[in-house]
PDB file of N, CA and C in Angstrom:
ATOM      1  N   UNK A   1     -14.401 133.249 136.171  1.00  0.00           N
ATOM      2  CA  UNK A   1     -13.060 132.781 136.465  1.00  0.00           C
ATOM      3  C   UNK A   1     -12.099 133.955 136.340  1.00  0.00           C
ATOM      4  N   UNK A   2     -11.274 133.626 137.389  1.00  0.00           N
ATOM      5  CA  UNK A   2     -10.247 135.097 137.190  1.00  0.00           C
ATOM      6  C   UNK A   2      -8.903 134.827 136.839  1.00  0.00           C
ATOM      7  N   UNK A   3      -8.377 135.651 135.580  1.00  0.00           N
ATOM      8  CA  UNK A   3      -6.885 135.177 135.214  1.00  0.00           C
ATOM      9  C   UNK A   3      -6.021 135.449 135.905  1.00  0.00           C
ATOM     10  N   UNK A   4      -4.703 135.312 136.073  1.00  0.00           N
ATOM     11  CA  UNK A   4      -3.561 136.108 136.897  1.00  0.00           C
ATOM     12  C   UNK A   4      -3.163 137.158 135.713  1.00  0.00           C
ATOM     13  N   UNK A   5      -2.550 137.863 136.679  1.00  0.00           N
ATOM     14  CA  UNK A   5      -1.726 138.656 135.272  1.00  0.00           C
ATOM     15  C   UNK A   5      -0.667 138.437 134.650  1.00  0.00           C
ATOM     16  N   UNK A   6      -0.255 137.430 134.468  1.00  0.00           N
ATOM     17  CA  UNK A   6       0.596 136.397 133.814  1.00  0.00           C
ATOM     18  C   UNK A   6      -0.297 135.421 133.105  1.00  0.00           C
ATOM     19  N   UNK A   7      -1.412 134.941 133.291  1.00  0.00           N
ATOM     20  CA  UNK A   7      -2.468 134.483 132.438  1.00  0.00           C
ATOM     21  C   UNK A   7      -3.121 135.504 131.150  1.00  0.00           C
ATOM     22  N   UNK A   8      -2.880 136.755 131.622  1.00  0.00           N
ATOM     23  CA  UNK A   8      -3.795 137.969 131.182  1.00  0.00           C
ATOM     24  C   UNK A   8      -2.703 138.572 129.870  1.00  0.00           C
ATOM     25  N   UNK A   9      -1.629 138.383 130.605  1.00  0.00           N
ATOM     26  CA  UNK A   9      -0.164 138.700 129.635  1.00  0.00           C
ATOM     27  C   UNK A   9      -0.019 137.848 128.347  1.00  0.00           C
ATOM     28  N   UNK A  10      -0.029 136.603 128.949  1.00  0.00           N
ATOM     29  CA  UNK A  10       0.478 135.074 127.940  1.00  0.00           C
ATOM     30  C   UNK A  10      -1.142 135.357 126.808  1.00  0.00           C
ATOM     31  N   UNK A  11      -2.665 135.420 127.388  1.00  0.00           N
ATOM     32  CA  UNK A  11      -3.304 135.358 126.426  1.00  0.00           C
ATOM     33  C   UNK A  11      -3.312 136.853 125.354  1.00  0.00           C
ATOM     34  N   UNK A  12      -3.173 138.169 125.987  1.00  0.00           N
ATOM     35  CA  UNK A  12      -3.070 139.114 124.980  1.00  0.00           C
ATOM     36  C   UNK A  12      -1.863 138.921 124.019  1.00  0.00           C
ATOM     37  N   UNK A  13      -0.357 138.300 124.659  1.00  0.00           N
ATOM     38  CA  UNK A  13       0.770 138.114 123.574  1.00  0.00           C
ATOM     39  C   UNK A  13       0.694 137.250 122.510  1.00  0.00           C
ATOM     40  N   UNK A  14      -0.160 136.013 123.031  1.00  0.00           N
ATOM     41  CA  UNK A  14      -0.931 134.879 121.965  1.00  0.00           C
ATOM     42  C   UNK A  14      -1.472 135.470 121.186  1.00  0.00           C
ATOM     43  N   UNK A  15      -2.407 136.549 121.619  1.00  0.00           N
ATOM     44  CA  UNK A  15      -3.637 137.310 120.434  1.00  0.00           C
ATOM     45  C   UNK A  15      -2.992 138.107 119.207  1.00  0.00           C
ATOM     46  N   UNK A  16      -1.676 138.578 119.758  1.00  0.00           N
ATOM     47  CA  UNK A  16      -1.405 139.765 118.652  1.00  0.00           C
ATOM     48  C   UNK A  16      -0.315 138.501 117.640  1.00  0.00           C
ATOM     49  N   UNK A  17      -0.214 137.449 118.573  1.00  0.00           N
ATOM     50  CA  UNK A  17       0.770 136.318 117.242  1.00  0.00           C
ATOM     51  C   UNK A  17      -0.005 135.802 116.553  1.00  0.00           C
ATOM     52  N   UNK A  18      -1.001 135.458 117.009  1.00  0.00           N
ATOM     53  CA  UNK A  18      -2.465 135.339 116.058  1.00  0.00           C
ATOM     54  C   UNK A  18      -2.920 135.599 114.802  1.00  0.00           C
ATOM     55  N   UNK A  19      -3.171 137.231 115.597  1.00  0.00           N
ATOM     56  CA  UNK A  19      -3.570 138.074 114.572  1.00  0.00           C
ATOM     57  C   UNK A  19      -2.450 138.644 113.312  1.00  0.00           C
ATOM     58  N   UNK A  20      -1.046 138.374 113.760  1.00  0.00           N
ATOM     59  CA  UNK A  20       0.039 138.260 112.481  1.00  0.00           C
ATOM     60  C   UNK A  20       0.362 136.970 112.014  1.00  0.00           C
ATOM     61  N   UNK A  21      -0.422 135.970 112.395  1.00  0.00           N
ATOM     62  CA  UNK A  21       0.667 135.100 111.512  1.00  0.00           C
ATOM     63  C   UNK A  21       1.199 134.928 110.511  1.00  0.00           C
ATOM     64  N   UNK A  22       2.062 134.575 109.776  1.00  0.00           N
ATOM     65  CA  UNK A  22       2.302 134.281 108.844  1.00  0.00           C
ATOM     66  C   UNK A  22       3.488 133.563 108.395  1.00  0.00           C
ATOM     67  N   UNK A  23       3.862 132.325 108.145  1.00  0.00           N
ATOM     68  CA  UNK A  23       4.660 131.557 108.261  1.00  0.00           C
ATOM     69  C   UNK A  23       6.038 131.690 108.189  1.00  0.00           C
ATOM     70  N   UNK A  24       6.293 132.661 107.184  1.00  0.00           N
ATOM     71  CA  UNK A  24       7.436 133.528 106.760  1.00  0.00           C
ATOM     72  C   UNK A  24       8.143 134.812 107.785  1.00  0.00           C
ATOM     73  N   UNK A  25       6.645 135.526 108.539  1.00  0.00           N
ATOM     74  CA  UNK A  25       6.977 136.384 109.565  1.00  0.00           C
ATOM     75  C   UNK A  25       7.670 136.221 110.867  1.00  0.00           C
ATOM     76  N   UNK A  26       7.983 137.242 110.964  1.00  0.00           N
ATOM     77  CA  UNK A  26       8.598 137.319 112.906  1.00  0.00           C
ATOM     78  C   UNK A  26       7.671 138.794 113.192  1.00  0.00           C
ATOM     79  N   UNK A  27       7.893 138.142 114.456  1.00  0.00           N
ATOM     80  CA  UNK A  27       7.272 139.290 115.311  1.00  0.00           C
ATOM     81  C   UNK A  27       8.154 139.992 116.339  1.00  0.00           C
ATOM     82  N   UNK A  28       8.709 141.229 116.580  1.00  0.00           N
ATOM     83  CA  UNK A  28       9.600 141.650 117.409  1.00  0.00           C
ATOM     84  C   UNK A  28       8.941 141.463 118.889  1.00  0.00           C
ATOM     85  N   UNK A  29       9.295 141.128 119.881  1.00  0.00           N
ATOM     86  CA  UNK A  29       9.092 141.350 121.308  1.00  0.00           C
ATOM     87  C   UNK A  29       8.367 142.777 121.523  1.00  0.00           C
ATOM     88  N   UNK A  30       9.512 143.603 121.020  1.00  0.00           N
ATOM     89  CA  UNK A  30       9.290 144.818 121.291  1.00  0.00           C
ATOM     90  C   UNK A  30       7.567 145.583 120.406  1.00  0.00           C
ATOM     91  N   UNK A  31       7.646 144.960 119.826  1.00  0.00           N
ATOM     92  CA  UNK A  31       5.898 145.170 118.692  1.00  0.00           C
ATOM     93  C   UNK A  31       4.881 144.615 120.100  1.00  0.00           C
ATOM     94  N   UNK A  32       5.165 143.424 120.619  1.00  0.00           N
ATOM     95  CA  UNK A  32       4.029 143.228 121.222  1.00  0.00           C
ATOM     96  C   UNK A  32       3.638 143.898 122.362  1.00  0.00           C
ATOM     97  N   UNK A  33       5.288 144.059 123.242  1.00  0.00           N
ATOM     98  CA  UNK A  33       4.897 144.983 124.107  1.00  0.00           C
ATOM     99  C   UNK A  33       4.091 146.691 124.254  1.00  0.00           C
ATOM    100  N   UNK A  34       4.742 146.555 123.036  1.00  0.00           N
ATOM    101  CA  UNK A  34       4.171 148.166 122.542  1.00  0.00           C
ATOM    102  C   UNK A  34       2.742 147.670 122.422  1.00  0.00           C
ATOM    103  N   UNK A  35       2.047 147.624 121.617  1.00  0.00           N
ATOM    104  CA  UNK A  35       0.828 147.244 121.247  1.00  0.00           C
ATOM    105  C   UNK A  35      -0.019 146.576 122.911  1.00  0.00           C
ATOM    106  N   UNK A  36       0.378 145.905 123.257  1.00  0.00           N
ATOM    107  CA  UNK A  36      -0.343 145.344 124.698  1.00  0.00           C
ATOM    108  C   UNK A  36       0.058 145.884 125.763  1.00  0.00           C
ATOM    109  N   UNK A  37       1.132 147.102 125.915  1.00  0.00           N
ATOM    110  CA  UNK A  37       1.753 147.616 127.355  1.00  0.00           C
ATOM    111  C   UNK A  37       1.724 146.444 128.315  1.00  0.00           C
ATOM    112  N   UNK A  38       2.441 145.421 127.585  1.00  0.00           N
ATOM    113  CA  UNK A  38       2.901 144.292 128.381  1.00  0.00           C
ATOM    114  C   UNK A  38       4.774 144.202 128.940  1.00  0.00           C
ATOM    115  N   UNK A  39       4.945 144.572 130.069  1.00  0.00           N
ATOM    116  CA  UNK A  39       6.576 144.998 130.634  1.00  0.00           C
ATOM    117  C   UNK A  39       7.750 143.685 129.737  1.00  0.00           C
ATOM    118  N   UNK A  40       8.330 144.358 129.206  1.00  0.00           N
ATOM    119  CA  UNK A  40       9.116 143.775 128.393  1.00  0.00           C
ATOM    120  C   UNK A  40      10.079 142.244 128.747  1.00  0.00           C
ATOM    121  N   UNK A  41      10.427 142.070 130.295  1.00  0.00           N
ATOM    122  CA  UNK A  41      10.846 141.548 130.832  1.00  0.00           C
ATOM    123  C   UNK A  41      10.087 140.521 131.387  1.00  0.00           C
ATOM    124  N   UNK A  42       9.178 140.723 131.512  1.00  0.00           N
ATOM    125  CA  UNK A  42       7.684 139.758 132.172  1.00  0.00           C
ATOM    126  C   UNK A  42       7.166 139.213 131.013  1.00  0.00           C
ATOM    127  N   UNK A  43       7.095 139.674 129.532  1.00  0.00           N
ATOM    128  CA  UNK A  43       6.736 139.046 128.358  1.00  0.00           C
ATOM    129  C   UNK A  43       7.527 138.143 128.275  1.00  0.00           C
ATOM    130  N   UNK A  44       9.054 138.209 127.964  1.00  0.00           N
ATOM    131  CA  UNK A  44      10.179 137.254 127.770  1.00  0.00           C
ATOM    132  C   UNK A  44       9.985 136.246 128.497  1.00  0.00           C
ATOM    133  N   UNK A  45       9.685 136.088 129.872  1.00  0.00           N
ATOM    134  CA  UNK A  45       9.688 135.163 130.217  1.00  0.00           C
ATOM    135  C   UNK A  45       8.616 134.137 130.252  1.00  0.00           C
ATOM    136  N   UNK A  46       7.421 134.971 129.893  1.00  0.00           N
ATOM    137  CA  UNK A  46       6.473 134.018 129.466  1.00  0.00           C
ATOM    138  C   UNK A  46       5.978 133.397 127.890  1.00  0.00           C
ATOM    139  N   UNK A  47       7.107 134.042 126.995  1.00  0.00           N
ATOM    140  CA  UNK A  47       7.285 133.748 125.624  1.00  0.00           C
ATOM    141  C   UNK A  47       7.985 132.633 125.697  1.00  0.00           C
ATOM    142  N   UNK A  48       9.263 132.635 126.692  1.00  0.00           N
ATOM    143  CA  UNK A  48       9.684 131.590 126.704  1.00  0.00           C
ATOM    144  C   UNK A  48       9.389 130.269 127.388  1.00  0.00           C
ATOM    145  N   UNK A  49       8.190 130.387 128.468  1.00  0.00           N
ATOM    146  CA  UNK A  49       7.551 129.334 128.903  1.00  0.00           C
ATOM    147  C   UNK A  49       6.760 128.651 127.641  1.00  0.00           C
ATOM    148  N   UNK A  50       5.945 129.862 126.929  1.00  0.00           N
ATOM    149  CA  UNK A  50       5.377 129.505 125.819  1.00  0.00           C
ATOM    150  C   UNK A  50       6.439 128.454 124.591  1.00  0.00           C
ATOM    151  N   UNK A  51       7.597 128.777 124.576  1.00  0.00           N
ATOM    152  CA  UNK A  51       8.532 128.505 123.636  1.00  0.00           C
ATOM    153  C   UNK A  51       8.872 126.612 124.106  1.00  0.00           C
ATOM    154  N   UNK A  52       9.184 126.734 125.751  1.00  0.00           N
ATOM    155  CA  UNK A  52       9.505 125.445 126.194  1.00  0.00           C
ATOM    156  C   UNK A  52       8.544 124.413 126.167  1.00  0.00           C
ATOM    157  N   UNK A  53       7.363 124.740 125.929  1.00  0.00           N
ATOM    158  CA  UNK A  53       6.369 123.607 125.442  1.00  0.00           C
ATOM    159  C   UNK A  53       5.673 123.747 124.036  1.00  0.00           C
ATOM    160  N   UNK A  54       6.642 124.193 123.066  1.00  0.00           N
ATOM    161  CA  UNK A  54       6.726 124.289 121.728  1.00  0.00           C
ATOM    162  C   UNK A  54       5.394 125.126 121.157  1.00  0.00           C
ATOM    163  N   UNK A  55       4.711 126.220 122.265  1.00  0.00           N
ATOM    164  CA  UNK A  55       3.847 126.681 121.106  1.00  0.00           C
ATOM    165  C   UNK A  55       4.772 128.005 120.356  1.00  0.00           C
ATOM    166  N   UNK A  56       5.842 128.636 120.644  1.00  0.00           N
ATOM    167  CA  UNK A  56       6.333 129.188 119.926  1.00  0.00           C
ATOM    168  C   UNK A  56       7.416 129.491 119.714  1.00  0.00           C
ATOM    169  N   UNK A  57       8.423 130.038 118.759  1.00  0.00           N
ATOM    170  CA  UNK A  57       9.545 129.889 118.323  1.00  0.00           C
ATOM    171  C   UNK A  57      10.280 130.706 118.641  1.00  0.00           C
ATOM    172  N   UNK A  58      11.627 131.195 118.884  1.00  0.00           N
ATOM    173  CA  UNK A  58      12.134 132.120 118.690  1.00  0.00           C
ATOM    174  C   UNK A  58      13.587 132.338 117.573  1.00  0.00           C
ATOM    175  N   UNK A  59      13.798 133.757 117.381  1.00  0.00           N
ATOM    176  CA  UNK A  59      15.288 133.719 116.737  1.00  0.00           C
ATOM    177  C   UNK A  59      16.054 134.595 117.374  1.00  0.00           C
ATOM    178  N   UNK A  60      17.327 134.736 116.800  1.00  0.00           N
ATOM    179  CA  UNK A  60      17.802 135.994 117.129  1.00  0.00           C
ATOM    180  C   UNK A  60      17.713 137.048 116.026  1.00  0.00           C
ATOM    181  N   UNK A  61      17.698 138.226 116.846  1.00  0.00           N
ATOM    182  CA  UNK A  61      17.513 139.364 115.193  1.00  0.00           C
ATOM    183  C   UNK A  61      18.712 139.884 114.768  1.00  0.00           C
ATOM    184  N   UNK A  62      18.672 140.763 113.809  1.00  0.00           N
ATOM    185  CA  UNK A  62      19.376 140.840 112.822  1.00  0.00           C
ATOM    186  C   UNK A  62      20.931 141.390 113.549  1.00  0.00           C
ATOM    187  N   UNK A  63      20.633 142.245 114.342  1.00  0.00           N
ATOM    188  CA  UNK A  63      21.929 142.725 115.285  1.00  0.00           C
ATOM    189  C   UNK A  63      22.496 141.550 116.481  1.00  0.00           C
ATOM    190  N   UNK A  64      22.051 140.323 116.289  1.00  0.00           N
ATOM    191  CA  UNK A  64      22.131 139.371 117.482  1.00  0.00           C
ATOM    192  C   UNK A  64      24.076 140.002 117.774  1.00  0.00           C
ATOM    193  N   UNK A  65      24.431 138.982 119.038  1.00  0.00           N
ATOM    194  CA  UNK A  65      25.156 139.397 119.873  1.00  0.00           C
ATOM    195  C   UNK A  65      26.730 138.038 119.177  1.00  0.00           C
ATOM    196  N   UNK A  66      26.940 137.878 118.047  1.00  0.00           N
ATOM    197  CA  UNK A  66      26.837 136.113 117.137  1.00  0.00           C
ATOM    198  C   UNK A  66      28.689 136.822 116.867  1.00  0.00           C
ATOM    199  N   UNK A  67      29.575 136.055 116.724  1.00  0.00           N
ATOM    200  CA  UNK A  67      30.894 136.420 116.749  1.00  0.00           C
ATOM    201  C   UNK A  67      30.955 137.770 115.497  1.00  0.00           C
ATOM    202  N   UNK A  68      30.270 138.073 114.326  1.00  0.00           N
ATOM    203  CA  UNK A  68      30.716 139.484 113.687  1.00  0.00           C
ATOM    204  C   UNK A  68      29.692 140.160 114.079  1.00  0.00           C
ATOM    205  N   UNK A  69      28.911 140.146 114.971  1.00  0.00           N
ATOM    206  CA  UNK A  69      27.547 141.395 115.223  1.00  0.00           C
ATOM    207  C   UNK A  69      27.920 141.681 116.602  1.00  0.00           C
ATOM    208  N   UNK A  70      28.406 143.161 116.680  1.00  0.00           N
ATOM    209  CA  UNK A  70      28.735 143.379 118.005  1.00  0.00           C
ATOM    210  C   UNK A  70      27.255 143.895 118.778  1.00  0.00           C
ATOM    211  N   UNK A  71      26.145 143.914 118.405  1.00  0.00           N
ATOM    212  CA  UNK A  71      24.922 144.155 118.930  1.00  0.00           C
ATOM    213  C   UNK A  71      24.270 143.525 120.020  1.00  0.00           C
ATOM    214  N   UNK A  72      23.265 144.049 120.365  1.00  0.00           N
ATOM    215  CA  UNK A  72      22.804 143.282 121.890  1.00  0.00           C
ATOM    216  C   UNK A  72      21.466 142.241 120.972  1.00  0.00           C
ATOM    217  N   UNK A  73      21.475 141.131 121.680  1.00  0.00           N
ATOM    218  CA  UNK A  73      20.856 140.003 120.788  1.00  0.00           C
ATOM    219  C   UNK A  73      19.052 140.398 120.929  1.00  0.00           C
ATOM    220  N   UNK A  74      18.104 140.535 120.107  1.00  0.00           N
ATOM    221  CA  UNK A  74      16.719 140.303 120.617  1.00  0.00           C
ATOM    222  C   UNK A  74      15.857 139.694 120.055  1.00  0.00           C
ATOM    223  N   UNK A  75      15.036 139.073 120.623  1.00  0.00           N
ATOM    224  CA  UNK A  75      14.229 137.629 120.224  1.00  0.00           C
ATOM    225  C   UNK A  75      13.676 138.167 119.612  1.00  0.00           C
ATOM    226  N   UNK A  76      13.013 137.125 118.479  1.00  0.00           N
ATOM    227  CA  UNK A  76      12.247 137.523 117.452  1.00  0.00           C
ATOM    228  C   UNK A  76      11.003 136.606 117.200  1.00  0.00           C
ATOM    229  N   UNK A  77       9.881 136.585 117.299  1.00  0.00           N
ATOM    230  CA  UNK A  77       8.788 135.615 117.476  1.00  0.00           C
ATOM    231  C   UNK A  77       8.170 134.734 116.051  1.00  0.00           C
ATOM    232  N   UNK A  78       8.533 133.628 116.040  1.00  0.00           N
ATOM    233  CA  UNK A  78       7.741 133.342 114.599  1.00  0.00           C
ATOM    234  C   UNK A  78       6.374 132.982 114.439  1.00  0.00           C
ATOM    235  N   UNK A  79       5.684 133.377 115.649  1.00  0.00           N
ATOM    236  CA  UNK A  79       4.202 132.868 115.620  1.00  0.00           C
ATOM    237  C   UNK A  79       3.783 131.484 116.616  1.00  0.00           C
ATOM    238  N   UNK A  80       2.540 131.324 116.228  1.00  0.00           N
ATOM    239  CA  UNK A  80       1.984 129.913 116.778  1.00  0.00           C
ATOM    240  C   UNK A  80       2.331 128.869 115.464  1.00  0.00           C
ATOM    241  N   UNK A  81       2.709 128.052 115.968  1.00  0.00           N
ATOM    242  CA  UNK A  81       2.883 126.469 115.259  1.00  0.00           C
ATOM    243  C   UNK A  81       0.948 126.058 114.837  1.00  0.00           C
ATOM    244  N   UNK A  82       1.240 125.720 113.439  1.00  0.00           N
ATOM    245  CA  UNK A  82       0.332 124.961 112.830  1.00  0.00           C
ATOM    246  C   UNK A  82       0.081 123.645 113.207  1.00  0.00           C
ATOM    247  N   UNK A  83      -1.167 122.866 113.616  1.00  0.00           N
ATOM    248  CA  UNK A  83      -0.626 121.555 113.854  1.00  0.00           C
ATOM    249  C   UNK A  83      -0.832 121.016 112.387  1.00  0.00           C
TER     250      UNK A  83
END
């Protein structure tokens, strides 16, 4: 069977939330892309497909874009949900 590369993307970004979980943790966007040379922009949007059928979470980080943080906002991953 052959994945797309949007199949190939979504399962390596799954693998490295995986392999950190930890209930307390986040995972930066930017960690996974690094680690999987997955295009930063093509991850987001399949984090957030991932996100819209609740397998995963996001936040904003610490510089979010929020009325006293004049910073540019970036998602922050909390893992796969436990059932």
């Amino acid at each position: 069977m052959k994945l797309s590369l949007r199949g190939e993307y979504a399962l390596r970004a799954v693998q490295v939330l995986g392999e950190n979980y930890h209930p307390q943790r986040v995972i930066q966007i930017q960690t996974i892309t690094q680690q999987q040379n997955i295009p930063k922009r093509f991850l987001e949007q399949i984090l957030n497909d991932l996100k819209s059928v609740g397998f995963v979470e996001s936040r904003r980080g610490i510089a979010g874009s929020g009325p006293d943080g004049g910073g540019r906002a970036e998602k922050w991953i909390t893992g796969l949900y436990q059932p």
